[in-house]
C-alpha atoms as a PDB file:
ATOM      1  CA  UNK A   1       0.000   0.000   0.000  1.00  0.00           C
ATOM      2  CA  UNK A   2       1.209   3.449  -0.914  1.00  0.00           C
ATOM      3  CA  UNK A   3       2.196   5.408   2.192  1.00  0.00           C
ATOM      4  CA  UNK A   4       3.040   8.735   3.652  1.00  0.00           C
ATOM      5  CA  UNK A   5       5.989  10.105   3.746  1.00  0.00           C
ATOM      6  CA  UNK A   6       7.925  13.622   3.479  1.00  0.00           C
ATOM      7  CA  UNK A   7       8.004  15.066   0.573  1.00  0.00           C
ATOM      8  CA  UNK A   8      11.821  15.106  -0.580  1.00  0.00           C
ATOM      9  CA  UNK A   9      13.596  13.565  -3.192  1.00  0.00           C
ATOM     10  CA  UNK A  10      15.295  10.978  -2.103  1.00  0.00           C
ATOM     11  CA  UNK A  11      12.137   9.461  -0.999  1.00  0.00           C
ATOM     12  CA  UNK A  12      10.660   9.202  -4.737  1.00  0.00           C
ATOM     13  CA  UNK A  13      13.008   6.566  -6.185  1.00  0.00           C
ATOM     14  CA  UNK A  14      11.652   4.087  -3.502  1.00  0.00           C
ATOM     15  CA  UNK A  15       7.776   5.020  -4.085  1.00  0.00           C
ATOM     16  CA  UNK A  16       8.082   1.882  -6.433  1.00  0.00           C
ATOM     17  CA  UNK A  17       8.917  -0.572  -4.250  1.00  0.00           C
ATOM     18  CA  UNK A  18       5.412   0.246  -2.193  1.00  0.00           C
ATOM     19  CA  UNK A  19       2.380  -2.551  -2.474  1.00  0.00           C
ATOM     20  CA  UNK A  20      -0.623  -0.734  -3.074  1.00  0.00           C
ATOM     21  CA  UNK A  21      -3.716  -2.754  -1.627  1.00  0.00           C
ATOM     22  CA  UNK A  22      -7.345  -2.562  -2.589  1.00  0.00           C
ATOM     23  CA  UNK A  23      -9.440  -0.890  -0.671  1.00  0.00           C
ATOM     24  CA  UNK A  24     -11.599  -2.613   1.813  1.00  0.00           C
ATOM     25  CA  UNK A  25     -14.115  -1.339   4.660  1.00  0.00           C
ATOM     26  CA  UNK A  26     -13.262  -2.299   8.039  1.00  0.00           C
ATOM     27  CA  UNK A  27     -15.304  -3.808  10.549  1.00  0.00           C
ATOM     28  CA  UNK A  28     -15.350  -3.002  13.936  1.00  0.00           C
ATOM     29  CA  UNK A  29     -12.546  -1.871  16.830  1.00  0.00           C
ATOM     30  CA  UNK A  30     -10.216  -4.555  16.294  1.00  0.00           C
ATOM     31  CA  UNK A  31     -10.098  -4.733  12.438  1.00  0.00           C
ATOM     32  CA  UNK A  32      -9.652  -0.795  12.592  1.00  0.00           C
ATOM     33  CA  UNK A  33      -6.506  -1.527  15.211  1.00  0.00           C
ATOM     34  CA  UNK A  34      -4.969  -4.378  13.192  1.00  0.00           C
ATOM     35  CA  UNK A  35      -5.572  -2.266   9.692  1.00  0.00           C
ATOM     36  CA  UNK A  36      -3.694   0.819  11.342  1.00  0.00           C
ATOM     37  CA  UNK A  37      -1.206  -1.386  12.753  1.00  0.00           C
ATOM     38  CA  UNK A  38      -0.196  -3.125   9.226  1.00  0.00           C
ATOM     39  CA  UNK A  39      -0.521   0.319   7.279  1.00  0.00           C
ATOM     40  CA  UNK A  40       2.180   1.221   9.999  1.00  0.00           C
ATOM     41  CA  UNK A  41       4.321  -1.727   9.121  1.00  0.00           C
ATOM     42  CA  UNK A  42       4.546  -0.975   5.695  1.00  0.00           C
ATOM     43  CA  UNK A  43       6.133   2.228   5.844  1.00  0.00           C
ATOM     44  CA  UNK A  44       9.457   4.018   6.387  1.00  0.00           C
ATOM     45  CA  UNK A  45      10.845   4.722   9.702  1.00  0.00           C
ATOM     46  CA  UNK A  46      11.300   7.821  10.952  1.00  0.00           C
ATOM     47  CA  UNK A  47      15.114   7.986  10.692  1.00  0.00           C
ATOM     48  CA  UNK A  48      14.169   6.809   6.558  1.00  0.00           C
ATOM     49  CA  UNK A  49      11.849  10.213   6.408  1.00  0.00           C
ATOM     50  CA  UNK A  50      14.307  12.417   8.057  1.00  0.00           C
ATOM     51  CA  UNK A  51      16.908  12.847   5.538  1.00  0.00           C
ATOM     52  CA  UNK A  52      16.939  14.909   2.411  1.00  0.00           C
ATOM     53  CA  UNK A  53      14.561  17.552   3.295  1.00  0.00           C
ATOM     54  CA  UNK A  54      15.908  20.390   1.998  1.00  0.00           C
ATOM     55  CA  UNK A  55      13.814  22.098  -0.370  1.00  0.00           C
ATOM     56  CA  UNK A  56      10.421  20.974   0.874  1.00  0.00           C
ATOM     57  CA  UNK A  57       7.410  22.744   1.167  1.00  0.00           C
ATOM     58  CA  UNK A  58       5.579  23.490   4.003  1.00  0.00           C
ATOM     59  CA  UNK A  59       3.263  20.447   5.531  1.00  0.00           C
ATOM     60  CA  UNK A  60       0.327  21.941   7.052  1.00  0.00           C
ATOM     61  CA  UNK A  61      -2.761  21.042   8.561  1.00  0.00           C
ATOM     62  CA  UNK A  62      -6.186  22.720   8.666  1.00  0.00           C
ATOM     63  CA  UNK A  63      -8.439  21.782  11.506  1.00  0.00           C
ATOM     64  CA  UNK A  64     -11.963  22.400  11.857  1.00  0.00           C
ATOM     65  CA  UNK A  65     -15.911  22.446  11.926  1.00  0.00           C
ATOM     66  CA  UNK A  66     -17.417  21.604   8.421  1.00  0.00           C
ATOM     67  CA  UNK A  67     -18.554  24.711   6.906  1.00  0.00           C
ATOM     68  CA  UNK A  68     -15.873  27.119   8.969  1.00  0.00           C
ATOM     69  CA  UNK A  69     -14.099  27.601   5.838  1.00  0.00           C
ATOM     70  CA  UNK A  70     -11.337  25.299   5.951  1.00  0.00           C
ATOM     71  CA  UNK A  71     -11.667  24.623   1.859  1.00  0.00           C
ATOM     72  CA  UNK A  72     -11.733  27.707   0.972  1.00  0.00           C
ATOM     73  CA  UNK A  73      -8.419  29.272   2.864  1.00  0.00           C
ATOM     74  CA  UNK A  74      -6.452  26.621   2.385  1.00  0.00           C
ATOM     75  CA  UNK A  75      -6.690  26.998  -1.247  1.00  0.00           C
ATOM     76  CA  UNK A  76      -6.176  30.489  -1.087  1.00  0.00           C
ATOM     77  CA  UNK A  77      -2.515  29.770   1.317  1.00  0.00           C
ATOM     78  CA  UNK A  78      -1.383  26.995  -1.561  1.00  0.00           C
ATOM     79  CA  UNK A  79      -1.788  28.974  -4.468  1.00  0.00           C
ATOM     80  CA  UNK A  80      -0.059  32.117  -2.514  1.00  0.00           C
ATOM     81  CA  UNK A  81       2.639  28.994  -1.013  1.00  0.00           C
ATOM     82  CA  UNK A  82       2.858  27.170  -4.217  1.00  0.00           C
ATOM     83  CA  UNK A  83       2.365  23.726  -2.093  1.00  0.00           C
ATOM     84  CA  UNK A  84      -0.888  21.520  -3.384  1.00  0.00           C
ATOM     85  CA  UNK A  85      -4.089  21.767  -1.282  1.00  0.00           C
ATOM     86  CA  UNK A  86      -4.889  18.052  -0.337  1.00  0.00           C
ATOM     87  CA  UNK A  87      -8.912  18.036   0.874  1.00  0.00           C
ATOM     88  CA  UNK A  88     -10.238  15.037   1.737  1.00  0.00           C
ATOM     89  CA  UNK A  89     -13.750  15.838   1.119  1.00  0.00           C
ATOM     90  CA  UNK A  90     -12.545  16.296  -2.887  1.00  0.00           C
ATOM     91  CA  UNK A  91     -10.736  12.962  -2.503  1.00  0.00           C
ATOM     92  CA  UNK A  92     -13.853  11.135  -1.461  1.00  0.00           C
ATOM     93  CA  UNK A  93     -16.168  12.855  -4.238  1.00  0.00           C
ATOM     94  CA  UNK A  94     -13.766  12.317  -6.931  1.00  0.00           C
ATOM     95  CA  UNK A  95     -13.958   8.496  -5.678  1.00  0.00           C
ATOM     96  CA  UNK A  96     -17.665   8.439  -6.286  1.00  0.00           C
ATOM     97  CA  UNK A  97     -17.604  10.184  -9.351  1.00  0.00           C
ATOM     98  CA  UNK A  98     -15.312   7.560 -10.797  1.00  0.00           C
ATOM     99  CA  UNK A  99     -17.823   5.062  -9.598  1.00  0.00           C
ATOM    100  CA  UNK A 100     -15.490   3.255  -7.996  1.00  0.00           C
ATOM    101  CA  UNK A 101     -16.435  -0.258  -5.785  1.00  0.00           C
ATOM    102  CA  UNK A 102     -16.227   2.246  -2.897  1.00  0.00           C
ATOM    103  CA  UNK A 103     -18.402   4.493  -4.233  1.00  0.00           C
ATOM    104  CA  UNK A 104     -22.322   2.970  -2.593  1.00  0.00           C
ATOM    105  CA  UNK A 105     -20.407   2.747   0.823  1.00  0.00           C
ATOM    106  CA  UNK A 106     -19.105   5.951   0.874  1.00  0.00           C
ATOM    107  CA  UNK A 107     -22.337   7.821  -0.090  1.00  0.00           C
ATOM    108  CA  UNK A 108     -24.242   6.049   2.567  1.00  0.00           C
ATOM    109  CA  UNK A 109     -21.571   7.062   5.042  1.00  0.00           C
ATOM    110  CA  UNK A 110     -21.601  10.921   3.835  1.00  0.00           C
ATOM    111  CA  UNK A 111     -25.326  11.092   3.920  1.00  0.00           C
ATOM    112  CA  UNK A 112     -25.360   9.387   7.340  1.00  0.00           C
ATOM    113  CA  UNK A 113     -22.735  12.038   8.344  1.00  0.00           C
ATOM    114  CA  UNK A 114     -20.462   9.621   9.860  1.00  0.00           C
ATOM    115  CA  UNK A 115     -16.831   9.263   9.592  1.00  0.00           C
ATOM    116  CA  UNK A 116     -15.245   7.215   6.930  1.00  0.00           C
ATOM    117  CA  UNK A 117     -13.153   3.739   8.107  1.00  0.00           C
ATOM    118  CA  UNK A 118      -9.355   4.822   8.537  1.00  0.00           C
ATOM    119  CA  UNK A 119      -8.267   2.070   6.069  1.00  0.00           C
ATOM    120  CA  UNK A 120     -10.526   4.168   3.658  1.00  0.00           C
ATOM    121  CA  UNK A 121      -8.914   7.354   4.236  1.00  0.00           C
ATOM    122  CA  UNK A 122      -5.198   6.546   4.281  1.00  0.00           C
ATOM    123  CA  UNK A 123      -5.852   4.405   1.108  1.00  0.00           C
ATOM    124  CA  UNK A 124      -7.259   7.507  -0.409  1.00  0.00           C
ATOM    125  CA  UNK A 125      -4.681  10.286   0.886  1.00  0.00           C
ATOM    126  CA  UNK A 126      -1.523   7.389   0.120  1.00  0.00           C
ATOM    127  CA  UNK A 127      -2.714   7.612  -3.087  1.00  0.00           C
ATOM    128  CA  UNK A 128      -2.453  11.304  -3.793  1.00  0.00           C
ATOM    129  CA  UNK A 129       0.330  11.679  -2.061  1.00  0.00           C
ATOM    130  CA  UNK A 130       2.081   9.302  -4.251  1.00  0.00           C
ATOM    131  CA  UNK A 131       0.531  10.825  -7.677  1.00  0.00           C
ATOM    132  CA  UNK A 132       1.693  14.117  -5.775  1.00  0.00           C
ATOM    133  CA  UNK A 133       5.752  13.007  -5.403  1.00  0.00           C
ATOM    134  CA  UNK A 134       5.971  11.744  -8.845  1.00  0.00           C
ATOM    135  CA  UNK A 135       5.023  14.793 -10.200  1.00  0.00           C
ATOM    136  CA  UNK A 136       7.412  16.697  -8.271  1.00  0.00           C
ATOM    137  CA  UNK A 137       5.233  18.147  -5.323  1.00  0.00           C
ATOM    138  CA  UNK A 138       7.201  19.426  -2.105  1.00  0.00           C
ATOM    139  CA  UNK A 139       5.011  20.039   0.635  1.00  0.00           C
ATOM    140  CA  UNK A 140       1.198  20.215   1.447  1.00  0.00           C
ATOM    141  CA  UNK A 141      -1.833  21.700   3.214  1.00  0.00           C
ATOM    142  CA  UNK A 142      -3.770  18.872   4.602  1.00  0.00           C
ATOM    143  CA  UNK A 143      -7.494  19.499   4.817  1.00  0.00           C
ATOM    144  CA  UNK A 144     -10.510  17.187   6.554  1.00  0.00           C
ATOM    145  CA  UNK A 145      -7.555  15.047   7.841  1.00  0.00           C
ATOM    146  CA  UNK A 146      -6.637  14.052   9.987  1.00  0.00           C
ATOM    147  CA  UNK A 147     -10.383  13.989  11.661  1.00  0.00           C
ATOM    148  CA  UNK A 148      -8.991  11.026  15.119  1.00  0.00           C
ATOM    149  CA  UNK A 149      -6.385  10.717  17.651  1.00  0.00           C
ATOM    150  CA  UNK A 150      -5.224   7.354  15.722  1.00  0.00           C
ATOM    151  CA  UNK A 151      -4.809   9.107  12.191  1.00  0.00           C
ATOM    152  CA  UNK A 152      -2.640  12.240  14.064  1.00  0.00           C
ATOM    153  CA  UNK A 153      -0.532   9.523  15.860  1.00  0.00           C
ATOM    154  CA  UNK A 154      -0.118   7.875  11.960  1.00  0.00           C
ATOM    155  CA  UNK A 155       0.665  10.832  10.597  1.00  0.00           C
ATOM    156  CA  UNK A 156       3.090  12.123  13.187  1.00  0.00           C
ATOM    157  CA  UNK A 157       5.246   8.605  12.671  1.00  0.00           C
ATOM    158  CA  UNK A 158       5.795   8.771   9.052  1.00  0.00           C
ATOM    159  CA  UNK A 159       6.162  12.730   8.420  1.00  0.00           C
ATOM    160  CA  UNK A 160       6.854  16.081  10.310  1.00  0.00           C
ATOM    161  CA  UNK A 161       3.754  18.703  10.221  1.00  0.00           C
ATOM    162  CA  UNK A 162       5.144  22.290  10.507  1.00  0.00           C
ATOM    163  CA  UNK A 163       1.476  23.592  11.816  1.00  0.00           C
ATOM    164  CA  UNK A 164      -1.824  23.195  12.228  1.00  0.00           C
ATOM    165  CA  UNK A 165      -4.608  25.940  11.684  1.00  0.00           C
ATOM    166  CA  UNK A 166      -7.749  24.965  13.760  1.00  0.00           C
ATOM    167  CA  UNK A 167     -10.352  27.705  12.292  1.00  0.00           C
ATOM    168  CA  UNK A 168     -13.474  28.255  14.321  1.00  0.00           C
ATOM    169  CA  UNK A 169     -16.655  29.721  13.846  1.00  0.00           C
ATOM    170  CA  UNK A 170     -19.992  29.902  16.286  1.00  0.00           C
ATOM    171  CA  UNK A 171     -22.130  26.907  15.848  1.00  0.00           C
ATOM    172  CA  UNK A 172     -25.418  28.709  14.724  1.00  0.00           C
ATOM    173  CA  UNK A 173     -23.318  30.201  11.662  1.00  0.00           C
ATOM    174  CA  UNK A 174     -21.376  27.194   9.956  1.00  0.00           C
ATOM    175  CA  UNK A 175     -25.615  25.902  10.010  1.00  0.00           C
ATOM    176  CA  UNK A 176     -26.558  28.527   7.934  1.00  0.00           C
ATOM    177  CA  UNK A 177     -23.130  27.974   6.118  1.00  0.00           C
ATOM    178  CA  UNK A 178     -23.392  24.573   5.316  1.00  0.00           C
ATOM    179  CA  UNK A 179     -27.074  25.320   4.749  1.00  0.00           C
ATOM    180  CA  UNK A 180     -26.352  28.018   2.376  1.00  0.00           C
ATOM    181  CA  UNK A 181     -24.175  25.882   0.251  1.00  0.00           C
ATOM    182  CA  UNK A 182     -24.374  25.498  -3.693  1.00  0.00           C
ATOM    183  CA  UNK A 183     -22.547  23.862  -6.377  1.00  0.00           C
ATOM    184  CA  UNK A 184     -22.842  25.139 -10.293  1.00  0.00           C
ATOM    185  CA  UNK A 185     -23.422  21.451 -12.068  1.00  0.00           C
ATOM    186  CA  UNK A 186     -21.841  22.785 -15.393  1.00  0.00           C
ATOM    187  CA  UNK A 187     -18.882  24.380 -13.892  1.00  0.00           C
ATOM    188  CA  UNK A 188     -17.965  22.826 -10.379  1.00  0.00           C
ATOM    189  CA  UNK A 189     -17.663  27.008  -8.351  1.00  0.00           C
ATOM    190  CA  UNK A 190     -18.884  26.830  -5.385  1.00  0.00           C
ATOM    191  CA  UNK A 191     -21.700  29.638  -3.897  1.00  0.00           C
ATOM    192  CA  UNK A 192     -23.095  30.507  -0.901  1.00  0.00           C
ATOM    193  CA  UNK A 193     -26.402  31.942  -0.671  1.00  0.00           C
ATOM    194  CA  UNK A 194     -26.548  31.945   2.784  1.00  0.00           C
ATOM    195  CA  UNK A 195     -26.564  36.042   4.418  1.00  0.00           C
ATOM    196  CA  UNK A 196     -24.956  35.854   7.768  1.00  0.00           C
ATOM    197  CA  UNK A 197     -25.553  39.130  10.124  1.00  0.00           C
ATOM    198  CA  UNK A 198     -25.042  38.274  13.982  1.00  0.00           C
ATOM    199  CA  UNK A 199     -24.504  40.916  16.341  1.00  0.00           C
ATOM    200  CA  UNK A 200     -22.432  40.750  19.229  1.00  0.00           C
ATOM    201  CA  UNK A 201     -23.700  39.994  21.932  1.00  0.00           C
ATOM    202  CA  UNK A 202     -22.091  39.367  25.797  1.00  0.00           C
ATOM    203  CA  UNK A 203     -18.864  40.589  24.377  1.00  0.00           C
ATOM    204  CA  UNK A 204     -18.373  38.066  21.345  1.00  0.00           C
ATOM    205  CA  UNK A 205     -17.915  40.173  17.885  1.00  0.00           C
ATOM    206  CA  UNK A 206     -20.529  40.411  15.582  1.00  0.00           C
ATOM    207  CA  UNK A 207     -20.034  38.384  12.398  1.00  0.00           C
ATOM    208  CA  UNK A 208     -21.392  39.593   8.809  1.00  0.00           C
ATOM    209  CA  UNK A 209     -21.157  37.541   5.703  1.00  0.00           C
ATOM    210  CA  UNK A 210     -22.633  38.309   2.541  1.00  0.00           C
ATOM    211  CA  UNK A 211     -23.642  35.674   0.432  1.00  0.00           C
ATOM    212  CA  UNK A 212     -21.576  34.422  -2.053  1.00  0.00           C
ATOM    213  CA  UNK A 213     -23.978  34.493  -5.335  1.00  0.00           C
ATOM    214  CA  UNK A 214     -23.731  32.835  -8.431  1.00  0.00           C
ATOM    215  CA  UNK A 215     -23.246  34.745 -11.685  1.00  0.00           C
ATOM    216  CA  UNK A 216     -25.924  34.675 -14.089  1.00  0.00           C
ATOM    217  CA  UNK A 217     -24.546  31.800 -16.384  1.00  0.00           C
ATOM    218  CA  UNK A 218     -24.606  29.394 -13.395  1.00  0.00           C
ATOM    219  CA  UNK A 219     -27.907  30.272 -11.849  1.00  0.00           C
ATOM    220  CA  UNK A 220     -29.864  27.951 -13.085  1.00  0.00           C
ATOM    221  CA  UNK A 221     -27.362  25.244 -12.384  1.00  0.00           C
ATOM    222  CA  UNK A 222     -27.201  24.648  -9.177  1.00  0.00           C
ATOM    223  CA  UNK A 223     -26.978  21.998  -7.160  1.00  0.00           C
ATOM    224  CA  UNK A 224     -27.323  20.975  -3.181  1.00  0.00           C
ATOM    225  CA  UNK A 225     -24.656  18.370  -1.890  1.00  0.00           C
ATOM    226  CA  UNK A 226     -26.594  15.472  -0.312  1.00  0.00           C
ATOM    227  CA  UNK A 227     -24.961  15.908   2.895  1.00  0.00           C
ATOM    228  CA  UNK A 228     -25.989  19.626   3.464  1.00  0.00           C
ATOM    229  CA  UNK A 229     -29.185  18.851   4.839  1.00  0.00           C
ATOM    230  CA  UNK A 230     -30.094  20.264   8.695  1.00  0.00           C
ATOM    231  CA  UNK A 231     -30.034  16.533  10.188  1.00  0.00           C
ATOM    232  CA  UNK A 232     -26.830  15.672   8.257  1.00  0.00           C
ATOM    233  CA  UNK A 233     -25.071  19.033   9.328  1.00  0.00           C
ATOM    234  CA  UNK A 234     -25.969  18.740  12.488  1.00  0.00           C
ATOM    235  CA  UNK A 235     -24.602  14.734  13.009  1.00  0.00           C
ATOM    236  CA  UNK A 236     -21.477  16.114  11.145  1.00  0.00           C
ATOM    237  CA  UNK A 237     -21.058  18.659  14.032  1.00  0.00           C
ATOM    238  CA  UNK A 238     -21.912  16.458  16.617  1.00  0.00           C
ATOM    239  CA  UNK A 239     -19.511  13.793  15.380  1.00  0.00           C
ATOM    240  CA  UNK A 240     -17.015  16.169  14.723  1.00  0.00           C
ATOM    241  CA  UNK A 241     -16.895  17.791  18.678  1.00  0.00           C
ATOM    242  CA  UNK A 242     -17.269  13.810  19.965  1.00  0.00           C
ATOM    243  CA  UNK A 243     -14.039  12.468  17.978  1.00  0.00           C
ATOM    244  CA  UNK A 244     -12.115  15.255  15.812  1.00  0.00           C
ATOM    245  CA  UNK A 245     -11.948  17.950  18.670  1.00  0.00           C
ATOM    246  CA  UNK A 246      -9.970  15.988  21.061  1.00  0.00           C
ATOM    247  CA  UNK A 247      -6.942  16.120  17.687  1.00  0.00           C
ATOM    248  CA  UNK A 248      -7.037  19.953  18.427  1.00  0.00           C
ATOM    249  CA  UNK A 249      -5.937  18.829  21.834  1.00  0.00           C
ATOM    250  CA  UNK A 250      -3.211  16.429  20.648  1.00  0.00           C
ATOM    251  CA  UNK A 251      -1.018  19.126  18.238  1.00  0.00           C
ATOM    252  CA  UNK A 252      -1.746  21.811  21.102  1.00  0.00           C
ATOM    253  CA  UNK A 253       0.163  19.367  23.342  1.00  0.00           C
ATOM    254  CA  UNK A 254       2.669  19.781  20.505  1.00  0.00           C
ATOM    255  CA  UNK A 255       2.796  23.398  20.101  1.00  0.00           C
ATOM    256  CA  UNK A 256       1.730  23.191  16.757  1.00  0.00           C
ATOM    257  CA  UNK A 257      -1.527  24.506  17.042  1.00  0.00           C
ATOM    258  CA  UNK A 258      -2.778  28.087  15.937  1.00  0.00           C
ATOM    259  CA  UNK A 259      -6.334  28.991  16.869  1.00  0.00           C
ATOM    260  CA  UNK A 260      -7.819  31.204  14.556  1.00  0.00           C
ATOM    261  CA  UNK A 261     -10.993  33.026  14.945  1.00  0.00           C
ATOM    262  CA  UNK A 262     -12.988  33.311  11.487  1.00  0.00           C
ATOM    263  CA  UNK A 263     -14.630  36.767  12.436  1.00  0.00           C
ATOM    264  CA  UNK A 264     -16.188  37.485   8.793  1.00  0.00           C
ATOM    265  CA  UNK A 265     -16.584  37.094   5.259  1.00  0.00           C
ATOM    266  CA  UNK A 266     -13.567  36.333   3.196  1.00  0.00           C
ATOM    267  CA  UNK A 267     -12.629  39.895   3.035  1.00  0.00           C
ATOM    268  CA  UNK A 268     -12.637  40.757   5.880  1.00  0.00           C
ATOM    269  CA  UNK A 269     -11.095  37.082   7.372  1.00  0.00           C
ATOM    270  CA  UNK A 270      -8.296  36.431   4.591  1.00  0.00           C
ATOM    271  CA  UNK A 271      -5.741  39.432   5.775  1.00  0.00           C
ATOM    272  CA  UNK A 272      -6.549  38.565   9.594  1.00  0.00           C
ATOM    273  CA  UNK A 273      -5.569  35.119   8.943  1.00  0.00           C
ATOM    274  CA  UNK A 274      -2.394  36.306   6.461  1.00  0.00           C
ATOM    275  CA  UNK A 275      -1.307  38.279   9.445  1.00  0.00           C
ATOM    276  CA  UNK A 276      -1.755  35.084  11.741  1.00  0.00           C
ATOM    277  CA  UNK A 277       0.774  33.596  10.058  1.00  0.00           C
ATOM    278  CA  UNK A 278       3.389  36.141   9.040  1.00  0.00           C
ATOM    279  CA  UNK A 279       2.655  36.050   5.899  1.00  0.00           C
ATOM    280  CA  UNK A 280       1.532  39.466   4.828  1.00  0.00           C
ATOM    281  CA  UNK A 281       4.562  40.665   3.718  1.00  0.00           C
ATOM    282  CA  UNK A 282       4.315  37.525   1.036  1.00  0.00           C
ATOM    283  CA  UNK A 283       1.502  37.772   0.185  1.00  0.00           C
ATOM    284  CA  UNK A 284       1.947  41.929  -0.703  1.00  0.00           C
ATOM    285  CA  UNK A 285       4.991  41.224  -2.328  1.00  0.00           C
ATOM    286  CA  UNK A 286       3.973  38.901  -4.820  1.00  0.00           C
ATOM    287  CA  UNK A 287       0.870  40.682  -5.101  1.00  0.00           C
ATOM    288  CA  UNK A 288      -1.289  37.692  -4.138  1.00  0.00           C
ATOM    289  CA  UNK A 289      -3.175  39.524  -1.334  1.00  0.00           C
ATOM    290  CA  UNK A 290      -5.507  41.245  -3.820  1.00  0.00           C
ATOM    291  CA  UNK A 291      -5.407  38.616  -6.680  1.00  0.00           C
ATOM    292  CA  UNK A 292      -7.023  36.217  -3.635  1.00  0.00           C
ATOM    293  CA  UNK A 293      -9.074  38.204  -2.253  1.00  0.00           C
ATOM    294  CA  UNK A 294     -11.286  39.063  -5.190  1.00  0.00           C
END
């Protein structure tokens, strides 16, 4: 099975050598344990990882609620770092579109709003992260994983993450987010017609977000996801708090965690968050601030 690993060169020439194995959903505690335990076995050490780094990108995380925003900024930070943006929402949905054995299992489990099988999800993110190598990638921002403890443990034994962006957002808001959500079926954007206008109250900010509408060629076009419905958002939330917080926890241990705050619509949230993380003076200088923004 393909596996992580960092993302330097020395590491490509023995991508080969890897035994990609079919994907298969788990069953149960134990299978999960002994599938995470063999996935483990079949990958470099840690002293085989730490050599030949120079050159590499940076490997970042992006924690978070679904609908806080994590797709959208992390797009934004790897066009402006030139690193690819690895979601593993897009992962999944390109595996259904390709109608793939997988595919019936995994729509039941996204319209159920539960959490895929691990096996499922490193067999997925292996996979692009080998495509990724041999075409020359360095680096990453990591997005919808990893969503346990046991996949942050994985990934901290076979590759170093530089830091991890936990965005948040009031509960009441990513509903009327995820809510608000559209898809053009002709050409894939992604709107928002969702008008968010809180006002503070017991000295939290207010929050305003204008919708984000579609233009007049894609109007007529689109599309719900079947997983933004109010039950399904809500199980994804509650799910998320009951077994993805607690990896918050885990790289805070670590120092590697940045809270951020998402206070706003894309204007007024993308130069807070540039600031967050230095990165201003990039972004001005390459003159990616205002390219991003629009």
């Amino acid at each position: 099975m393909a596996a992580f690993r960092r993302l330097s060169p020395g590491l490509q020439a023995s991508m080969g050598s890897i035994i990609y194995r079919p994907y298969r959903l788990m069953s149960g505690a134990a299978q999960a344990a002994m599938d995470v335990e063999v996935w483990n076995m079949t990958m470099p050490t840690v002293e085989d990882v730490q050599r030949q780094d120079e050159g590499r990108g940076p490997q970042w995380v992006f924690l978070g609620c679904p609908g806080v925003g994590k797709g959208t900024y992390a797009s934004r930070l790897s066009k402006l770092l030139d690193v690819p943006h690895i979601a593993m929402g897009d992962l999944v949905r390109n595996e259904l579109k390709a109608s793939s054995p997988l595919a019936k299992q995994l729509s039941e489990a996204m319209k159920a709003g539960k959490l895929l099988p691990d096996e499922v999800i490193f067999n997925l993110l292996s996979k692009r992260l080998e495509q990724g190598l041999s075409a020359g990638e360095r680096g990453f921002i990591l997005d919808g994983f990893p969503r346990t403890i046991s996949q942050a443990e994985v990934l901290e034994d076979v590759t170093e993450i530089d830091l991890v962006v936990n965005l948040r957002l009031r509960e009441d808001v990513l509903i009327s987010k995820c809510l608000g959500r559209r898809i053009c079926s002709q050409c894939g954007g992604n709107f928002n017609l969702a008008k968010i206008d809180v006002k503070g109250e017991d000295g939290a900010p207010s929050i305003f977000m204008p919708p984000l509408l579609p233009p007049p060629s894609c109007a007529s076009k689109m599309t719900i996801r079947a997983d933004d419905t109010d039950e399904v958002v809500r199980a994804r939330l509650r799910v998320y708090h009951e077994e993805s917080a607690p990896v918050e926890g885990y790289y805070r241990s670590r120092g590697k965690l940045l809270d951020f705050n998402v206070g706003g619509g894309i204007p007024e949230t993308w130069p807070n968050l540039l600031a967050a993380l230095n990165l201003t003076d990039k972004a001005s200088e390459e003159g990616d601030q205002q390219k991003l923004a629009a």
